[in-house]
Protein backbone atom coordinates (compact mmCIF):
# COMPACT_ATOMS: atom_id res chain seq x y z
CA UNK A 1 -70.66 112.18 -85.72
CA UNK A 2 -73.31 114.68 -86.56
CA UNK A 3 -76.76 114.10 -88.05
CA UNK A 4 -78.11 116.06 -90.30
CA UNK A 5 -80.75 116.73 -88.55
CA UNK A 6 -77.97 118.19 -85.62
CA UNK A 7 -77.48 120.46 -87.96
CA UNK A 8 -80.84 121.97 -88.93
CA UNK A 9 -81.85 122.08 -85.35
CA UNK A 10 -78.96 124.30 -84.34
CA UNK A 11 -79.48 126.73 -87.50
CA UNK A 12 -82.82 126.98 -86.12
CA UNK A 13 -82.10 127.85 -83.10
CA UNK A 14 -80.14 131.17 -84.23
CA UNK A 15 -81.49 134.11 -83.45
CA UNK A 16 -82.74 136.20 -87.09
CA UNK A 17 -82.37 133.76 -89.85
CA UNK A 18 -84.93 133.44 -92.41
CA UNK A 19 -87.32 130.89 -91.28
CA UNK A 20 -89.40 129.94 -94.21
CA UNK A 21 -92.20 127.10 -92.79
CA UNK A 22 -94.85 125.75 -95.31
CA UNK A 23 -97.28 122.71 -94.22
CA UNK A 24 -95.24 120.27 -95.67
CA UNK A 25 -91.68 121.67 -94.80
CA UNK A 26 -89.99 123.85 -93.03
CA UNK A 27 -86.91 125.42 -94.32
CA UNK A 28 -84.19 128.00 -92.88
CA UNK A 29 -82.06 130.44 -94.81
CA UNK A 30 -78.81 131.54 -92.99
CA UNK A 31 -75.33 132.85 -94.69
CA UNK A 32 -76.32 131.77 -98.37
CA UNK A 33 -77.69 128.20 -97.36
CA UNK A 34 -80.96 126.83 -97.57
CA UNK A 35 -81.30 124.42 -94.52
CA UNK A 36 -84.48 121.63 -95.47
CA UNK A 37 -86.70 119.55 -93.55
CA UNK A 38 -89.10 117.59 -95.49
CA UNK A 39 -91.36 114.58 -94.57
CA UNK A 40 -88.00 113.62 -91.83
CA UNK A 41 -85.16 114.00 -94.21
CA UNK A 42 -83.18 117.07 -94.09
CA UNK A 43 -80.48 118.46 -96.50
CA UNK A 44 -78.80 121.54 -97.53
CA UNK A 45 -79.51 123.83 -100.37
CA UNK A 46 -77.02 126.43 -102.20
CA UNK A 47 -78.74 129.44 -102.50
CA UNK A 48 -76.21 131.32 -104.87
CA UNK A 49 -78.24 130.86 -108.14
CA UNK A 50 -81.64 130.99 -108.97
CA UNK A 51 -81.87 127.37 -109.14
CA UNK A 52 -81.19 126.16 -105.44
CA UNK A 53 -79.02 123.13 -105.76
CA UNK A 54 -78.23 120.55 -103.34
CA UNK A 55 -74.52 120.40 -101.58
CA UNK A 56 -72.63 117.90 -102.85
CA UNK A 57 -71.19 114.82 -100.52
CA UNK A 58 -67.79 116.19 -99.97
CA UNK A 59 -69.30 119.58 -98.37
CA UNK A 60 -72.14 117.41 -96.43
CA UNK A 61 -69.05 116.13 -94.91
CA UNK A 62 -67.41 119.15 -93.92
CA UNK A 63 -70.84 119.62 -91.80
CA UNK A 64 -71.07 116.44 -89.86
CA UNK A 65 -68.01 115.83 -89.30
CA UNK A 66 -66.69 119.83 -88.93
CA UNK A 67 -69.75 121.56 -87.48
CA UNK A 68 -71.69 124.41 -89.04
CA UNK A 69 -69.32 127.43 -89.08
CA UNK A 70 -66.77 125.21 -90.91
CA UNK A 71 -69.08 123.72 -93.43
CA UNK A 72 -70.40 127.38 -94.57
CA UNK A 73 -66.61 128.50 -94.19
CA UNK A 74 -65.72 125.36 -96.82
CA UNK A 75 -68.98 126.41 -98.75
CA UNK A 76 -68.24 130.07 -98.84
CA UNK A 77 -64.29 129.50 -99.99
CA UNK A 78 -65.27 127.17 -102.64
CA UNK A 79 -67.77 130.12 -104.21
CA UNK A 80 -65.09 132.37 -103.81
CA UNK A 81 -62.28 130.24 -105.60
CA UNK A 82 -64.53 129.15 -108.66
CA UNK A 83 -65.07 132.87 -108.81
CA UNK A 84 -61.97 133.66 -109.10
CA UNK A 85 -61.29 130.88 -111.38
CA UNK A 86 -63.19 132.97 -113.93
CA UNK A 87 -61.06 136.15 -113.91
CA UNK A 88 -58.12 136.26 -116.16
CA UNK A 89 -54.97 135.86 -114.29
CA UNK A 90 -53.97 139.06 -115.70
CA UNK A 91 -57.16 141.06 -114.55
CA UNK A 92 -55.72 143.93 -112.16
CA UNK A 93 -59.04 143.05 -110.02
CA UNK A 94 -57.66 139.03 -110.18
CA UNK A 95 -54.22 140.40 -108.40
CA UNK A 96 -55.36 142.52 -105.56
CA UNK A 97 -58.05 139.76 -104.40
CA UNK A 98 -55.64 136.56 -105.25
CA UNK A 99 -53.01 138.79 -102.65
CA UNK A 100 -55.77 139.59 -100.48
CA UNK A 101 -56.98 136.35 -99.71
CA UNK A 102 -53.08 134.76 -99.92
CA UNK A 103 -52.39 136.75 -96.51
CA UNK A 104 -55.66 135.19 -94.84
């Protein structure tokens, strides 16, 4: 199984994400997630509010065990479903994305 740190390393090492170093961390932005290194323990940070919170156990799962596309896939679908979860089921705009995302 994956380590954490697996993960950070590899984010790293992609080519234009936002790499955001200070002296006593180092930190890298890619596809909505904040990806941590401090004092030798990493974790992952949403980035989708202004308060950055950290991922909760079931999606740290999805990473180790899945690899990095499919945790940000899980990540990403979960935003988009409690979003959606918001709109009346009635909304026009609830409809065309709930039959959008039904063919996927």
């Amino acid at each position: 199984m994956r380590q954490l740190r697996d993960i950070y390393e590899e984010v790293r090492a992609i080519h234009g994400v936002a790499i955001l170093d200070e002296t006593d961390s180092q930190a890298v932005i890619y596809k909505g997630l904040k990806f941590c290194s401090e004092d030798g323990n990493f974790f992952i940070l949403s980035t989708a509010t202004d308060i950055y919170t950290e991922l909760s156990f079931e999606m740290y799962h999805e990473f180790l065990n899945h690899g990095l596309e499919a945790g940000i896939r899980k990540f990403r679908n979960q935003r988009f479903m409690s979003a959606l979860s918001k709109l009346s089921n009635d909304a026009p705009a609830f409809k065309e994305i709930f039959k959008l995302w039904k063919q996927k």
